[in-house]
Protein backbone atom coordinates (compact mmCIF):
# COMPACT_ATOMS: atom_id res chain seq x y z
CA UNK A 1 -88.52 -4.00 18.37
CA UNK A 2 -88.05 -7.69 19.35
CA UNK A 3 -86.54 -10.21 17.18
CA UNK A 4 -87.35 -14.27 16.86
CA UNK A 5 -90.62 -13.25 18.88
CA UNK A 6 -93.02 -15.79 17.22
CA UNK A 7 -92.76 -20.01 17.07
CA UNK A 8 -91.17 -20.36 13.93
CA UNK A 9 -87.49 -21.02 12.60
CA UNK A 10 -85.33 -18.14 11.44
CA UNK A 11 -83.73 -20.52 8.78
CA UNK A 12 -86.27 -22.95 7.68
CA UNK A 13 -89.35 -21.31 8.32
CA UNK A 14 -90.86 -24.44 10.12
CA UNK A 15 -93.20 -24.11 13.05
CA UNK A 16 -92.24 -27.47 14.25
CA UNK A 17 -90.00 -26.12 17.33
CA UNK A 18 -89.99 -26.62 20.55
CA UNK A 19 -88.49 -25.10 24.12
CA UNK A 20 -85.20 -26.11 24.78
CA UNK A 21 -83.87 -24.40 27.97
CA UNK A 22 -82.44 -21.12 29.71
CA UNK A 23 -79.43 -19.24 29.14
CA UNK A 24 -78.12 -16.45 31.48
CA UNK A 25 -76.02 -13.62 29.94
CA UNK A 26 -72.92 -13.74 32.10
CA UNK A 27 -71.31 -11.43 30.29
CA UNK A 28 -73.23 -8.05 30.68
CA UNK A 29 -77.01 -8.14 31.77
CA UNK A 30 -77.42 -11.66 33.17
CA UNK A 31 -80.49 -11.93 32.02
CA UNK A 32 -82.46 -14.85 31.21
CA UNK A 33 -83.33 -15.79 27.47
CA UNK A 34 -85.00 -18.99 26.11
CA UNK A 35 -83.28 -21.10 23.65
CA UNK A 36 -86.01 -22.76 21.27
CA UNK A 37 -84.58 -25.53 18.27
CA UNK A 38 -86.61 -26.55 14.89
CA UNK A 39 -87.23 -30.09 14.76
CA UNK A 40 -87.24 -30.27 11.48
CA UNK A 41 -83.28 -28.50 10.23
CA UNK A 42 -81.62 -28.99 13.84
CA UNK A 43 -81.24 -24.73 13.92
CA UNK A 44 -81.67 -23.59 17.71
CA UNK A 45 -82.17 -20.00 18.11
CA UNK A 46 -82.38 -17.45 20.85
CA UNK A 47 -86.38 -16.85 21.23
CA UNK A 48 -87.30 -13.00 22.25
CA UNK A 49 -83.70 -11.79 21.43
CA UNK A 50 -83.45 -7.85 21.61
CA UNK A 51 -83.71 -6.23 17.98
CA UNK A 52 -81.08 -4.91 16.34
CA UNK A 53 -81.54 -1.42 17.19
CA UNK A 54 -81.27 -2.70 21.15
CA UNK A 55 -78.83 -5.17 21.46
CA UNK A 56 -75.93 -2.67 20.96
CA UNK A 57 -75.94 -2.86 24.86
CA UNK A 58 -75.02 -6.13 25.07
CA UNK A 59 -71.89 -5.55 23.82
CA UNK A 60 -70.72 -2.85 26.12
CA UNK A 61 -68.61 -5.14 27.97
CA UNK A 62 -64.61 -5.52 28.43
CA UNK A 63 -65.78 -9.18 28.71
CA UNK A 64 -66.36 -9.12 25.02
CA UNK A 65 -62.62 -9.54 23.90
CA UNK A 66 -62.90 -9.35 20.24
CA UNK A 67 -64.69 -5.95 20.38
CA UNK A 68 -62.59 -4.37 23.12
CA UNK A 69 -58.73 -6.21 22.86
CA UNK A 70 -58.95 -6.08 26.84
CA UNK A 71 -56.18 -8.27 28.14
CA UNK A 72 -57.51 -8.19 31.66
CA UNK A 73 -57.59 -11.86 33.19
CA UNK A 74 -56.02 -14.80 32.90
CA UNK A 75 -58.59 -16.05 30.07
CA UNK A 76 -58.26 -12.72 27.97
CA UNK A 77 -54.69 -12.84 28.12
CA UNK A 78 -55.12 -16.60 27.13
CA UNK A 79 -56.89 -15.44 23.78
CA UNK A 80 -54.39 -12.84 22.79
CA UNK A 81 -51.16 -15.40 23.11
CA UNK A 82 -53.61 -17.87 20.64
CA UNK A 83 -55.01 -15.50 18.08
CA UNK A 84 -51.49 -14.11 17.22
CA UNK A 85 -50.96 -17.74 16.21
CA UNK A 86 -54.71 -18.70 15.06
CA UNK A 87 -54.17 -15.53 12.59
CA UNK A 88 -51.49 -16.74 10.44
CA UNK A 89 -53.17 -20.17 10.76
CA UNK A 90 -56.75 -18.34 8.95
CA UNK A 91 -53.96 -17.13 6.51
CA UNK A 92 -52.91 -19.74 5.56
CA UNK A 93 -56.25 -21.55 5.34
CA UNK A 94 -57.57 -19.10 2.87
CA UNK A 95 -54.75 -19.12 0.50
CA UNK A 96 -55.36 -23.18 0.52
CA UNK A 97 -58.94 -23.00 -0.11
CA UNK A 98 -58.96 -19.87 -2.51
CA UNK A 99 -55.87 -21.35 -4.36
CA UNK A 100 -54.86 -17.88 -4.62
CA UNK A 101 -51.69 -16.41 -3.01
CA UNK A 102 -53.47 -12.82 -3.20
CA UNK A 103 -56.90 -11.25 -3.85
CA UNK A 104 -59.50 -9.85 -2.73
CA UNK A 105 -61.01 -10.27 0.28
CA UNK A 106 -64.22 -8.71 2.48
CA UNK A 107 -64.30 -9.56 6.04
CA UNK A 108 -67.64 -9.45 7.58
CA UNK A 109 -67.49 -8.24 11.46
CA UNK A 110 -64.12 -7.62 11.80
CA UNK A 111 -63.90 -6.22 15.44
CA UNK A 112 -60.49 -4.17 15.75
CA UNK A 113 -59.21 -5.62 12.37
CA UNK A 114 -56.41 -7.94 13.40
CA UNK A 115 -57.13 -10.60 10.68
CA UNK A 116 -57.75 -8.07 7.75
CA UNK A 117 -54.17 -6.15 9.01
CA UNK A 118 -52.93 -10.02 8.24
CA UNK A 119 -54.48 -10.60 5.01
CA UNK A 120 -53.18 -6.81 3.67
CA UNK A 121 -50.01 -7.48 5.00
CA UNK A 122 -49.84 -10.78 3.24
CA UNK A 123 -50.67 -8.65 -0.13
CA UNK A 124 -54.58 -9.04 -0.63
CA UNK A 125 -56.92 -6.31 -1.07
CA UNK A 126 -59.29 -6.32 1.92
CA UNK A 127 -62.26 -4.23 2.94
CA UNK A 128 -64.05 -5.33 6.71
CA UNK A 129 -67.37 -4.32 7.81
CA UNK A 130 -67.66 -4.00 11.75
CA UNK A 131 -71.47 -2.71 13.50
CA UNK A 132 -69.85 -0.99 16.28
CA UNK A 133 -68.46 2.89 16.35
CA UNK A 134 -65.76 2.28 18.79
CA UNK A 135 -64.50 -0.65 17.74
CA UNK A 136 -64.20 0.93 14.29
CA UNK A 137 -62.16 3.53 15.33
CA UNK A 138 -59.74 1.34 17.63
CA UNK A 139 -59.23 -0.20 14.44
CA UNK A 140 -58.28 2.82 12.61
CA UNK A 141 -55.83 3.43 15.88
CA UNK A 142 -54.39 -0.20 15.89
CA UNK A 143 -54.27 -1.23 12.45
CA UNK A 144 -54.78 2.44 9.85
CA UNK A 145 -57.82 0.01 8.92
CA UNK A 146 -60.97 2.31 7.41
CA UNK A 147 -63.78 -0.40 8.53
CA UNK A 148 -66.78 0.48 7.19
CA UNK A 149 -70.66 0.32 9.65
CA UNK A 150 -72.04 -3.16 8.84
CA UNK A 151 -75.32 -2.18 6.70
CA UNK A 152 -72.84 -0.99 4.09
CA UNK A 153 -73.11 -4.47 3.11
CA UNK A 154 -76.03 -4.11 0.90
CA UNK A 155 -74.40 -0.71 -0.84
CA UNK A 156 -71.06 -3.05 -1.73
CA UNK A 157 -70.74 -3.87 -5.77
CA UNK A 158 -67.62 -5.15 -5.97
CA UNK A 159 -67.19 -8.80 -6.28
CA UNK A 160 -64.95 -10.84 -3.89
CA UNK A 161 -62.72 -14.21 -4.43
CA UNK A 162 -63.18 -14.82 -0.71
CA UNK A 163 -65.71 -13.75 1.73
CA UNK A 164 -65.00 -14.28 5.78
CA UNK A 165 -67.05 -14.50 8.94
CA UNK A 166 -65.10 -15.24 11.69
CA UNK A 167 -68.01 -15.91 14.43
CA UNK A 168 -70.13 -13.47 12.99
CA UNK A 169 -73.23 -15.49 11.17
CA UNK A 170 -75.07 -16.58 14.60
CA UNK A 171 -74.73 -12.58 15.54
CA UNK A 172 -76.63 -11.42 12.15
CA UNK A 173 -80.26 -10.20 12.68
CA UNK A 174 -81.08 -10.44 8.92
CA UNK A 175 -80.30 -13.72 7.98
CA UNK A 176 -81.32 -14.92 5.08
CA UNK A 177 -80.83 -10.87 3.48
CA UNK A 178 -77.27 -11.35 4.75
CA UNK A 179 -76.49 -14.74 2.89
CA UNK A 180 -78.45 -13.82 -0.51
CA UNK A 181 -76.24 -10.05 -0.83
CA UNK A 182 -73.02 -13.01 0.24
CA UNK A 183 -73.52 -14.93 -2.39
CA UNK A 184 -74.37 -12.42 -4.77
CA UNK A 185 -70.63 -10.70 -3.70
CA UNK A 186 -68.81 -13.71 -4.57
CA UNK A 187 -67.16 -14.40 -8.00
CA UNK A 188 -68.64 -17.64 -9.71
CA UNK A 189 -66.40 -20.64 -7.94
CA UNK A 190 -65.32 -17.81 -5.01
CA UNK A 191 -65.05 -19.02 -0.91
CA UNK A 192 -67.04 -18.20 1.87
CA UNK A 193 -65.79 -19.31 5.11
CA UNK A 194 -68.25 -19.35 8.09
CA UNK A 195 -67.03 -20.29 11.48
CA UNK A 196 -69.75 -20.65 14.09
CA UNK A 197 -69.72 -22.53 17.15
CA UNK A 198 -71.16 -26.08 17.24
CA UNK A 199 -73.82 -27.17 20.00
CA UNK A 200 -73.46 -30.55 19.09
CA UNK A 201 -69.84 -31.05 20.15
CA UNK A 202 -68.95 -33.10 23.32
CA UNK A 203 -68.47 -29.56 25.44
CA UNK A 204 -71.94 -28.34 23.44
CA UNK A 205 -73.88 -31.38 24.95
CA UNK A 206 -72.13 -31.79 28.30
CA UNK A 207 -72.41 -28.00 29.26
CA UNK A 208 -75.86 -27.50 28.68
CA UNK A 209 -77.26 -24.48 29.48
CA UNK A 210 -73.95 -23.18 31.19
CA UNK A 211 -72.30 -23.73 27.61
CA UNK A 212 -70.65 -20.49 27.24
CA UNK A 213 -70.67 -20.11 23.41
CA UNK A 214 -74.64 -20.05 23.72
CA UNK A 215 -73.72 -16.40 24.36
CA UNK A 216 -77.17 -15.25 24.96
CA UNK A 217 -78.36 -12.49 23.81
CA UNK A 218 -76.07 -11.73 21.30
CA UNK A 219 -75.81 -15.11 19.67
CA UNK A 220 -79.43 -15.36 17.53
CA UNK A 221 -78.78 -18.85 16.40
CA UNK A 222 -76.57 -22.01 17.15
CA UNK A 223 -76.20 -23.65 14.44
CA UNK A 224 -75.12 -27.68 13.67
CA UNK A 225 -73.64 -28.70 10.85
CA UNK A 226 -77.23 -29.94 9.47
CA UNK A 227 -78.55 -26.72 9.92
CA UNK A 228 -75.63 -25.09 8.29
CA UNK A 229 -75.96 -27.48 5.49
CA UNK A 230 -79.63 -26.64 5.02
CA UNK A 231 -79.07 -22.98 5.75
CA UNK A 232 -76.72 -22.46 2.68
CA UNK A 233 -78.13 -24.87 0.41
CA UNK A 234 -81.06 -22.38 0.30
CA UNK A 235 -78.64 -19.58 -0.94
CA UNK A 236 -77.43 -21.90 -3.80
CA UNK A 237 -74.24 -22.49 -1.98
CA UNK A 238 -72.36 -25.88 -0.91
CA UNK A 239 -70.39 -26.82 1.71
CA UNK A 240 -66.99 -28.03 0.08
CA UNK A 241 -65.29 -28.90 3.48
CA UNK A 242 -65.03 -28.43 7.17
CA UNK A 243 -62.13 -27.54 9.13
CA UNK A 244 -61.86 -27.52 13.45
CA UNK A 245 -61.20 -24.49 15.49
CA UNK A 246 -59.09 -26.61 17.95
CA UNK A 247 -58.70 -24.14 20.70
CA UNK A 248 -61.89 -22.84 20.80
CA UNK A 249 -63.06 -25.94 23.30
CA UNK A 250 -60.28 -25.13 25.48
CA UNK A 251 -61.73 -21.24 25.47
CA UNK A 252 -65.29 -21.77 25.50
CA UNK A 253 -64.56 -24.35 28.27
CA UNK A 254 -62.76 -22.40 30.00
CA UNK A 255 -65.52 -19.62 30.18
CA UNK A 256 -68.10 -21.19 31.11
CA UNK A 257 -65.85 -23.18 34.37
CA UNK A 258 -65.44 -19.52 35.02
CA UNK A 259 -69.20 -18.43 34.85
CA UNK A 260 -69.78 -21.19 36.99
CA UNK A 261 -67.56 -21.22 39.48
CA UNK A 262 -66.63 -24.48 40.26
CA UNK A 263 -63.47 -25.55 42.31
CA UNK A 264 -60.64 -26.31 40.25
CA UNK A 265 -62.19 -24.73 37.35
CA UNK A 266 -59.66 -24.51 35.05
CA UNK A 267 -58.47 -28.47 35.56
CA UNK A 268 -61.84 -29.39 34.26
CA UNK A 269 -61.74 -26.72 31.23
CA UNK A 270 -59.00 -28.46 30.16
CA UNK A 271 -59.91 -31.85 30.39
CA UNK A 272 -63.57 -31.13 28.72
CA UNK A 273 -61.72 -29.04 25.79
CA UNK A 274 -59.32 -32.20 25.01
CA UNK A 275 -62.20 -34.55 25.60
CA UNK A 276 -64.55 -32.56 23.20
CA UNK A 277 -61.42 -32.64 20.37
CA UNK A 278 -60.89 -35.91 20.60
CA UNK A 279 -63.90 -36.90 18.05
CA UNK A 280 -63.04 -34.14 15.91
CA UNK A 281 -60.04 -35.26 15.13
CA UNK A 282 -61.75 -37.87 12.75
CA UNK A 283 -64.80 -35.78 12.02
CA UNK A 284 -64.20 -32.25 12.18
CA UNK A 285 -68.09 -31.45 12.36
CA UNK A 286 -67.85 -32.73 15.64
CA UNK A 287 -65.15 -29.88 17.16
CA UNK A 288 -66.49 -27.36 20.01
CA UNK A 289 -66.63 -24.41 16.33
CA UNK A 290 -66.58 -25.29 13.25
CA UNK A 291 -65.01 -23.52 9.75
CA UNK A 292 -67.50 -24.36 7.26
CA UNK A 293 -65.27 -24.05 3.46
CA UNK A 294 -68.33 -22.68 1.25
CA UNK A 295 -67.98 -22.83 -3.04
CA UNK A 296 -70.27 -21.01 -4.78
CA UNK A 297 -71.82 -22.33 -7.75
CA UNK A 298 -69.67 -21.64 -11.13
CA UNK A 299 -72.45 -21.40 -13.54
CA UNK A 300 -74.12 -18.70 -10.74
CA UNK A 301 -73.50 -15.32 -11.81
């Protein structure tokens, strides 16, 4: 099975897209894959992607640091010094925006579990879905976390104050099934919080092709914040705020100075990563990946 294999948008629908350019998977099969965008609600997607059922392999990489915890090379070990700080920071962040100091909580592709070990340990009742096997269990072996396979989504009945996806949305083969079973999970006035990357910050537009977060094959759809907007609004839900994800120019930067191998790669990660913040710091829809604060609708049961 192929997914995204005619002209039409995965969010909107419309047939008004067009060819943007090609993306090489660095990371496992480096393979070529178009990336097409709708005209009409900004979405680009990832035309031709494998199916769900056949992208498993794509992951199968120690390259792919949130599924595997490797902490081999200089940018892996990079990510583990930040996330021990970025995870108290998400803490904190949904306490703020749930206005609750405990809860309950799902997590929606929660790799090895480190942020749902932070939220039980900070007293909320948590349950996190991950897709792969082995990434499951490492979570049982890091964290005593009991993930549970990803399509157990649509058998959950419980209702949540605060629903997370941490990177997770542009991965999701069944889009608009995903946000509709969301939003039916959520308690009337409960959070979502979506954090996606953003191909219309500074490093978005000034890597191009090379830009790392594209992460073809396994990224479906790249979403700006007008196609997030639109996106949601469909599922009755409303963007309340956005928040940056400061470091993730730095990271994303940083990879793709490393796919490409230019001399003194690293010097000009770092300078495009502060660059790209820069804007962001007034407009936060402008950083390199973006936490979109999500309400749902009181008066929707």
């Amino acid at each position: 099975m192929v997914m995204l294999k005619n002209s039409q948008c995965p969010s909107c629908g419309g047939s008004n897209v067009s060819f943007c350019f090609n993306c090489i998977d660095h990371s496992v099969s480096l393979q070529e894959f178009a990336i097409w965008a709708c005209n009409d609600c900004t979405l680009r997607f990832t035309k031709d992607a494998p199916g769900q059922n056949e992208i498993t392999g794509y992951y199968r990489s120690e390259a792919y640091v949130s599924h595997t915890d490797s902490q081999k090379g200089l940018i892996n070990r990079i990510y583990h010094v930040v996330r021990n700080f970025t995870m108290q920071n998400k803490r904190r962040l949904v306490k703020k925006v749930a206005q609750k100091y405990t809860g309950s909580l799902l997590d929606i592709g929660a790799g090895t579990g480190s942020f749902l070990k932070t939220m039980k340990d900070a007293g909320w009742e948590v349950l996190g879905l991950e897709p792969d096997d082995e990434t499951r269990e490492r979570a049982s072996q890091l964290h005593q976390l009991q993930l549970l396979p990803s399509e157990s989504l649509f058998n959950v009945q419980q209702k949540y104050d605060v629903i997370t996806m941490w990177h997770v949305l542009e991965h999701v083969h069944q889009l608009h099934e995903y946000l509709a079973k969301i939003e039916s999970l959520l308690f009337p006035g409960g959070t979502l919080i979506i954090a996606v990357p953003n191909y219309t910050s500074f490093d978005g537009r000034h890597y191009r092709q090379d830009w790392a977060a594209y992460d073809v094959p396994r990224h479906l759809y790249h979403f700006s914040p007008k196609a997030m907007k639109r996106l949601l609004s469909t599922h009755g839900m409303m963007i309340e705020d956005h928040k940056p994800m400061w470091f993730d120019a730095f990271y994303v930067s940083m990879l793709t100075e490393k796919y490409k191998r230019r001399f003194l790669g690293l010097i000009r990660a770092m300078l495009t990563g502060a660059i790209s913040n820069i804007p962001a710091i007034f407009d936060p829809r402008k950083c390199s990946s973006v936490i979109y604060i999500v309400k749902k609708e009181s008066n929707r049961s």
